[in-house]
C-alpha atoms as a PDB file:
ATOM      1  CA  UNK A   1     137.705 114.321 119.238  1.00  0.00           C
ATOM      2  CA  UNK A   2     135.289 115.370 116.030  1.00  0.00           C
ATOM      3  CA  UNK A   3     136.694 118.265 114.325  1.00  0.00           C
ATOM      4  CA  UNK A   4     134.711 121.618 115.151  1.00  0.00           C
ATOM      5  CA  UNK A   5     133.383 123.228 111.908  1.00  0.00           C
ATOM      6  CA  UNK A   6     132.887 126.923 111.943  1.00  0.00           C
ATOM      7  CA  UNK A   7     130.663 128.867 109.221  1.00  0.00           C
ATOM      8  CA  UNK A   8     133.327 130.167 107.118  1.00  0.00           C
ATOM      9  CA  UNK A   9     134.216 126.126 106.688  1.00  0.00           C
ATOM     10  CA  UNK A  10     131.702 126.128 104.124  1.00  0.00           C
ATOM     11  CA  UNK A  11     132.490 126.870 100.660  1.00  0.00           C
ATOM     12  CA  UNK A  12     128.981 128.405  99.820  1.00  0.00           C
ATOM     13  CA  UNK A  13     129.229 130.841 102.955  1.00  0.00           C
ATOM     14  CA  UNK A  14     132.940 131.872 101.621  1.00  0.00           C
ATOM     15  CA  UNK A  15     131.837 132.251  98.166  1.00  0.00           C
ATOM     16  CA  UNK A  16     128.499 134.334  99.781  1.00  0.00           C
ATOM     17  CA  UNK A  17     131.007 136.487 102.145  1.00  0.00           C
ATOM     18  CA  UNK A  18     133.284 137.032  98.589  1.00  0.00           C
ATOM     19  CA  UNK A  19     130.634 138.469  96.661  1.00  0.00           C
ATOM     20  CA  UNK A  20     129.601 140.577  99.692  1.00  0.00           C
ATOM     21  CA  UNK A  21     133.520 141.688  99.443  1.00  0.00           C
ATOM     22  CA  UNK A  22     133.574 142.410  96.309  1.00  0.00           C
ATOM     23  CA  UNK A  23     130.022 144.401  96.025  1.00  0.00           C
ATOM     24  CA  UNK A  24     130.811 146.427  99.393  1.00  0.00           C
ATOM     25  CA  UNK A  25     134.418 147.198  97.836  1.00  0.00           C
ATOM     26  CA  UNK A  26     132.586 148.188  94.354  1.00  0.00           C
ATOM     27  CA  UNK A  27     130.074 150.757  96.117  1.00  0.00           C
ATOM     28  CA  UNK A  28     133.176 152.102  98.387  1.00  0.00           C
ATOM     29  CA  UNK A  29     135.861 153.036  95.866  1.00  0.00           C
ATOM     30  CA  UNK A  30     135.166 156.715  94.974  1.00  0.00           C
ATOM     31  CA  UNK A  31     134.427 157.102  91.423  1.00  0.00           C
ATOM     32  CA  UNK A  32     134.232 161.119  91.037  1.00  0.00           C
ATOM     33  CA  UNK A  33     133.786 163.044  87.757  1.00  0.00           C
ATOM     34  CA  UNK A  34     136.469 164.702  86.208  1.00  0.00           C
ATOM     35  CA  UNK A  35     136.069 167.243  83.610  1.00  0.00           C
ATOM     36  CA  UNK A  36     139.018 166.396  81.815  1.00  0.00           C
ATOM     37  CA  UNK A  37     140.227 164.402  78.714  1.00  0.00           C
ATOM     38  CA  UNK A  38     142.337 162.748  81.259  1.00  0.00           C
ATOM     39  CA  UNK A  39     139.585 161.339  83.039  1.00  0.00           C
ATOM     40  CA  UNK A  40     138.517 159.378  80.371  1.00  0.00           C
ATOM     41  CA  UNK A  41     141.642 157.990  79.643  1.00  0.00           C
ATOM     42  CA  UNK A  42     142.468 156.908  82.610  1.00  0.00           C
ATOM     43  CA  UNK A  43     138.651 154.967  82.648  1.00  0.00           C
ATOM     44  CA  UNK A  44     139.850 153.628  79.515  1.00  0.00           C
ATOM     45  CA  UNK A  45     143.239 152.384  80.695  1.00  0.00           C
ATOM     46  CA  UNK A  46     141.867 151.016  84.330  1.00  0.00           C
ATOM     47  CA  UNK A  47     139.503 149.629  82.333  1.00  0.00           C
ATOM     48  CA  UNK A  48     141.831 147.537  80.054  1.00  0.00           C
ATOM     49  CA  UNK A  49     144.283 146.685  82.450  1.00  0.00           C
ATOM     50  CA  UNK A  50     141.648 145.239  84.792  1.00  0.00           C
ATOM     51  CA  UNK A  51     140.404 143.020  81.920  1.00  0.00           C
ATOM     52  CA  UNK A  52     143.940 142.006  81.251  1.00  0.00           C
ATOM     53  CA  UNK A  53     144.416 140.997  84.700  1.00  0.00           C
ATOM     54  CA  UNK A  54     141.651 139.457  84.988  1.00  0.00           C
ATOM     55  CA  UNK A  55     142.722 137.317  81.537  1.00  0.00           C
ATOM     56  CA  UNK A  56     145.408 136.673  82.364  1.00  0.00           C
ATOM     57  CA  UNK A  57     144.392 135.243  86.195  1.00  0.00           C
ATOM     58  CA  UNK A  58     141.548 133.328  84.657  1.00  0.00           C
ATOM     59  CA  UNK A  59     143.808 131.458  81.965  1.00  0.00           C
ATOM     60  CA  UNK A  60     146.073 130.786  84.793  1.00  0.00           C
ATOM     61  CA  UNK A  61     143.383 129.291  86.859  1.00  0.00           C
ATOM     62  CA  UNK A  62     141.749 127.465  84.009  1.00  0.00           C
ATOM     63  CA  UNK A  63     144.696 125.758  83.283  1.00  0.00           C
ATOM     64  CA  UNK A  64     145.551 124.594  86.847  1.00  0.00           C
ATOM     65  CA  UNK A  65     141.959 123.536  87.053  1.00  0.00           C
ATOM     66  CA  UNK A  66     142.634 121.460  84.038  1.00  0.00           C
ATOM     67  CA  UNK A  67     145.912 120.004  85.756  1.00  0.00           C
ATOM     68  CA  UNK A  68     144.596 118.866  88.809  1.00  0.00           C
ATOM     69  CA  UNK A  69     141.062 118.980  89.026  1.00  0.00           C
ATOM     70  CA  UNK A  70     141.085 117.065  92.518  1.00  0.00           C
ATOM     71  CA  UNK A  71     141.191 120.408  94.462  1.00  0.00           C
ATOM     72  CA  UNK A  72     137.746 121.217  93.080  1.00  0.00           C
ATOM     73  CA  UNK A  73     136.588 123.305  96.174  1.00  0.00           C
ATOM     74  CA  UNK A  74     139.232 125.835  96.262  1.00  0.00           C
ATOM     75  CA  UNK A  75     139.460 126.150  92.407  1.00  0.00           C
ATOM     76  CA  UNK A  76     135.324 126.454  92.396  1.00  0.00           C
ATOM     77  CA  UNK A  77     135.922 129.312  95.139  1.00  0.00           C
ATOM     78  CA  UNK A  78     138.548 130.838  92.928  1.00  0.00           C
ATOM     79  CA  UNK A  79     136.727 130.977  89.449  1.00  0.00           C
ATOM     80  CA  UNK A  80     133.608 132.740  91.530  1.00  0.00           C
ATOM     81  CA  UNK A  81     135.957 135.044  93.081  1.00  0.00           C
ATOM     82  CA  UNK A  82     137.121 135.779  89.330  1.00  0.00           C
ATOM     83  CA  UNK A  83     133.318 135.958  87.779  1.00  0.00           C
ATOM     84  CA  UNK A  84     132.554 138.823  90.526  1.00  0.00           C
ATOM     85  CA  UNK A  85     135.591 140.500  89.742  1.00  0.00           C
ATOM     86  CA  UNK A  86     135.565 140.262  85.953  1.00  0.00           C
ATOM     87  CA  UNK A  87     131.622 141.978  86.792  1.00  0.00           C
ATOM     88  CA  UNK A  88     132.752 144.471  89.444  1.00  0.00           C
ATOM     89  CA  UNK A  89     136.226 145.998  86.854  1.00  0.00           C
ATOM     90  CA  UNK A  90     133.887 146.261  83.916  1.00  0.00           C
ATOM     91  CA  UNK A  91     130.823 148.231  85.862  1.00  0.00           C
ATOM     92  CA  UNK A  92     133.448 150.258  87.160  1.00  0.00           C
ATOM     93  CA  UNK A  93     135.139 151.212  83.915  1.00  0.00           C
ATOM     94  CA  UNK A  94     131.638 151.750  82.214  1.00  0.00           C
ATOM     95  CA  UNK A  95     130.667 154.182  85.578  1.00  0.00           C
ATOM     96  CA  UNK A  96     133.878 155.882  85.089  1.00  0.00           C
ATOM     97  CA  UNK A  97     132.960 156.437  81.456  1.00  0.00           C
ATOM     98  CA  UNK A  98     129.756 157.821  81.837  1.00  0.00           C
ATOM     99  CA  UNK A  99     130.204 160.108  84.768  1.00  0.00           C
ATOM    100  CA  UNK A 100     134.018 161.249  82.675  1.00  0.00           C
ATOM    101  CA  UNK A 101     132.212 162.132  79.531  1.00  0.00           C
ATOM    102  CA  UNK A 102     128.541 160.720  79.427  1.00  0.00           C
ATOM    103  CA  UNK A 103     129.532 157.648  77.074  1.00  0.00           C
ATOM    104  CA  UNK A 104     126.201 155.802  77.894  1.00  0.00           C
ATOM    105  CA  UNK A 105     122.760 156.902  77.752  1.00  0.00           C
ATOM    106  CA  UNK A 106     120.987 156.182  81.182  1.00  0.00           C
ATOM    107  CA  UNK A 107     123.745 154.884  83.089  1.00  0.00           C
ATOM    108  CA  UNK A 108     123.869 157.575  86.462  1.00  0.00           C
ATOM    109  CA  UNK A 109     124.360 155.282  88.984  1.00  0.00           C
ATOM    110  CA  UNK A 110     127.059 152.435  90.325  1.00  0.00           C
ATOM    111  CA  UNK A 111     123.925 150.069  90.447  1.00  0.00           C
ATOM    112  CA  UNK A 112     123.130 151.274  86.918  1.00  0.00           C
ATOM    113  CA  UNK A 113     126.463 150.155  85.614  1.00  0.00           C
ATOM    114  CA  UNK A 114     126.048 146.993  87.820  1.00  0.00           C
ATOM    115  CA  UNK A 115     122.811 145.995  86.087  1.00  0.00           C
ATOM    116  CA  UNK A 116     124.140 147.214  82.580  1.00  0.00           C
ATOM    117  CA  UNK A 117     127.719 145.112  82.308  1.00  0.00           C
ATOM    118  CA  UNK A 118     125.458 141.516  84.048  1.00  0.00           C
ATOM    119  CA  UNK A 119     122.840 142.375  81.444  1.00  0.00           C
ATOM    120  CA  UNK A 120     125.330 142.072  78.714  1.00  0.00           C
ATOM    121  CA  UNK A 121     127.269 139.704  80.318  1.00  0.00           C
ATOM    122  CA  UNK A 122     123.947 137.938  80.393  1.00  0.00           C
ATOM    123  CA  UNK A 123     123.481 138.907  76.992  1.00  0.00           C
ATOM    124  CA  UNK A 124     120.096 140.134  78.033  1.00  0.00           C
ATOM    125  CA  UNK A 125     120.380 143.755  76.598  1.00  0.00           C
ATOM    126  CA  UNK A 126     116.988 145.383  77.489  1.00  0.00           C
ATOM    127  CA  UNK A 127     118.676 148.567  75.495  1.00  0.00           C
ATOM    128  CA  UNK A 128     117.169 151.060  78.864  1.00  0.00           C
ATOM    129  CA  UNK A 129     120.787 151.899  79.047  1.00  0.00           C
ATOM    130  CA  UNK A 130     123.057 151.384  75.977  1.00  0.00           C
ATOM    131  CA  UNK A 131     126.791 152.902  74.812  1.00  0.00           C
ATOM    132  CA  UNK A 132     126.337 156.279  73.180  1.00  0.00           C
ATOM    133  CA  UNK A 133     129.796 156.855  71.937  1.00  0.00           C
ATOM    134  CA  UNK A 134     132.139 155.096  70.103  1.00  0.00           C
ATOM    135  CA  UNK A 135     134.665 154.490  72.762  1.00  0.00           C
ATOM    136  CA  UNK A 136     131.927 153.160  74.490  1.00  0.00           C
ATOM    137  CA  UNK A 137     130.374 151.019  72.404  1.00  0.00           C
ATOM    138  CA  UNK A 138     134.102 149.335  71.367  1.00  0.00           C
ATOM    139  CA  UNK A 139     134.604 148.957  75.451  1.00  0.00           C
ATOM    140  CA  UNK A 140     131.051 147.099  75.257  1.00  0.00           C
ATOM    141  CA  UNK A 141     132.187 145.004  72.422  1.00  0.00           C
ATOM    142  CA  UNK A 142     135.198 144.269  74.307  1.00  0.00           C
ATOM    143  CA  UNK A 143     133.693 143.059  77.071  1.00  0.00           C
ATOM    144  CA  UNK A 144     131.315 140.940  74.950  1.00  0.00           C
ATOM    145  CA  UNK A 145     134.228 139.103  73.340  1.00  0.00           C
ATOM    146  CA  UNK A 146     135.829 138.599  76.746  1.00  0.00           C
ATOM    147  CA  UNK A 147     132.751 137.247  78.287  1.00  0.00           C
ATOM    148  CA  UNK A 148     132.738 135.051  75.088  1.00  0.00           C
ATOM    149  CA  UNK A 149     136.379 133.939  75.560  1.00  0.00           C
ATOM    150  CA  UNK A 150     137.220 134.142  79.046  1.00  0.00           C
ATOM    151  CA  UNK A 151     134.164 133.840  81.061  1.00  0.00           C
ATOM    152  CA  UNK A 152     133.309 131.104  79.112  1.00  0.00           C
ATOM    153  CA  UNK A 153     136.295 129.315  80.358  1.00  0.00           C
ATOM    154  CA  UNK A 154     135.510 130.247  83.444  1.00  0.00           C
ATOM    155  CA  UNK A 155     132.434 128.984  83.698  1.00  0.00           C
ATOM    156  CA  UNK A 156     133.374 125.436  81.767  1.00  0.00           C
ATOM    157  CA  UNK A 157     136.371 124.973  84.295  1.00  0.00           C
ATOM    158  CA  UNK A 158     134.091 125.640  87.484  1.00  0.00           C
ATOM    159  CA  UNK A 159     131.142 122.867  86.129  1.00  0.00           C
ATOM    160  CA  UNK A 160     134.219 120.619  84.763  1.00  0.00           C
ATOM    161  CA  UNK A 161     135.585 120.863  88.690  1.00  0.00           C
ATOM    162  CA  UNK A 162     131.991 118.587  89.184  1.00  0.00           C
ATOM    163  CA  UNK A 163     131.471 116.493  86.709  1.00  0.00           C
ATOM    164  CA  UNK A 164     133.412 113.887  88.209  1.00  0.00           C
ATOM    165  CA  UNK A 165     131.773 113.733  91.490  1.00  0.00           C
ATOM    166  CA  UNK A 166     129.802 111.225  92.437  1.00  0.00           C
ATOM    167  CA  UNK A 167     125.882 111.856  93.356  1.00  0.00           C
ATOM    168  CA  UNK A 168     125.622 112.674  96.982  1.00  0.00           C
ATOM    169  CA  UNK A 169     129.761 112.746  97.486  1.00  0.00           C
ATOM    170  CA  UNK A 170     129.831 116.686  97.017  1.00  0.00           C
ATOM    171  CA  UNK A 171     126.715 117.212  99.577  1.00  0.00           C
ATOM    172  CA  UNK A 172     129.017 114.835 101.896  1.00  0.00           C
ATOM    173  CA  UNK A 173     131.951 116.907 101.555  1.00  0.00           C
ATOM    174  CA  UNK A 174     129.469 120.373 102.158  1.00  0.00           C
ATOM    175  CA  UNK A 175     129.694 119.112 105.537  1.00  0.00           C
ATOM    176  CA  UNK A 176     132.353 118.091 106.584  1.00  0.00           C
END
């Protein structure tokens, strides 16, 4: 009897249905303004102990990637899972910022601090909203060196996962 595939058997639909996750999770969380010094710190410190998590899960992955690069479709699933995440922590710490203390000069909205952190993860920098402060533009420079470091990584492991594969065997195994 053939095996019945559903949608969600399809790594491009799971990685799809992450992102949609991760994006409806990023608009949902509350992000308020506080009129405290203690608002700011606390961006500060969720901010920093998001991107250590988020280190520390991607060297982890990384290395097992390097270890047994055979399970290439769960591992590719799992460094995109990562990517969104590392985006989604960093435009939330930068929102926090600027609605805490107004670190960043035309940065008002969640979608604002979206485009802002893929823009420098992209290393675009249009400079329509840049760090004002400081704080902020150390937290920038932060993530800049992280994307550097551990996105890089990222991004190496998850083509390395297909470099091996023969032409046509990774469209075969799309749909199976």
């Amino acid at each position: 009897m053939p095996r019945r595939r559903y949608v969600f058997d399809r790594p491009a639909v799971r990685i799809a249905a992450t992102l949609g996750v991760v994006l409806l999770l990023y608009y949902a969380v509350p992000i308020g303004k506080l009129e405290s010094t203690g608002s700011v710190v606390f961006a500060v410190c969720g901010l920093l102990l998001g991107a250590a998590a988020l280190a520390f899960l991607i060297t982890r992955q990384v290395a097992r990637q390097i270890r047994a690069p055979e399970d290439e479709g769960i591992q590719a699933e799992s460094l995109m899972t990562l990517l969104f995440l590392v985006v989604a922590v960093f435009a939330a710490g930068y929102f926090g910022l600027a609605r805490s203390n107004g670190e960043f000069v035309g940065l008002d909205t969640k979608t604002d601090s979206l485009y802002f952190t893929i823009s420098t993860a992209a290393t675009v920098g249009f400079g329509d909203i840049h760090a004002e402060s400081q704080l902020a533009r150390a937290l920038v420079t932060l993530q800049m060196v992280f994307d550097v470091v551990f996105v890089a990584a990222l991004v190496g492991a998850l083509t390395g996962s297909f470099r091996h594969l023969r032409p046509g065997e990774l469209r075969g195994r799309a749909e199976v």
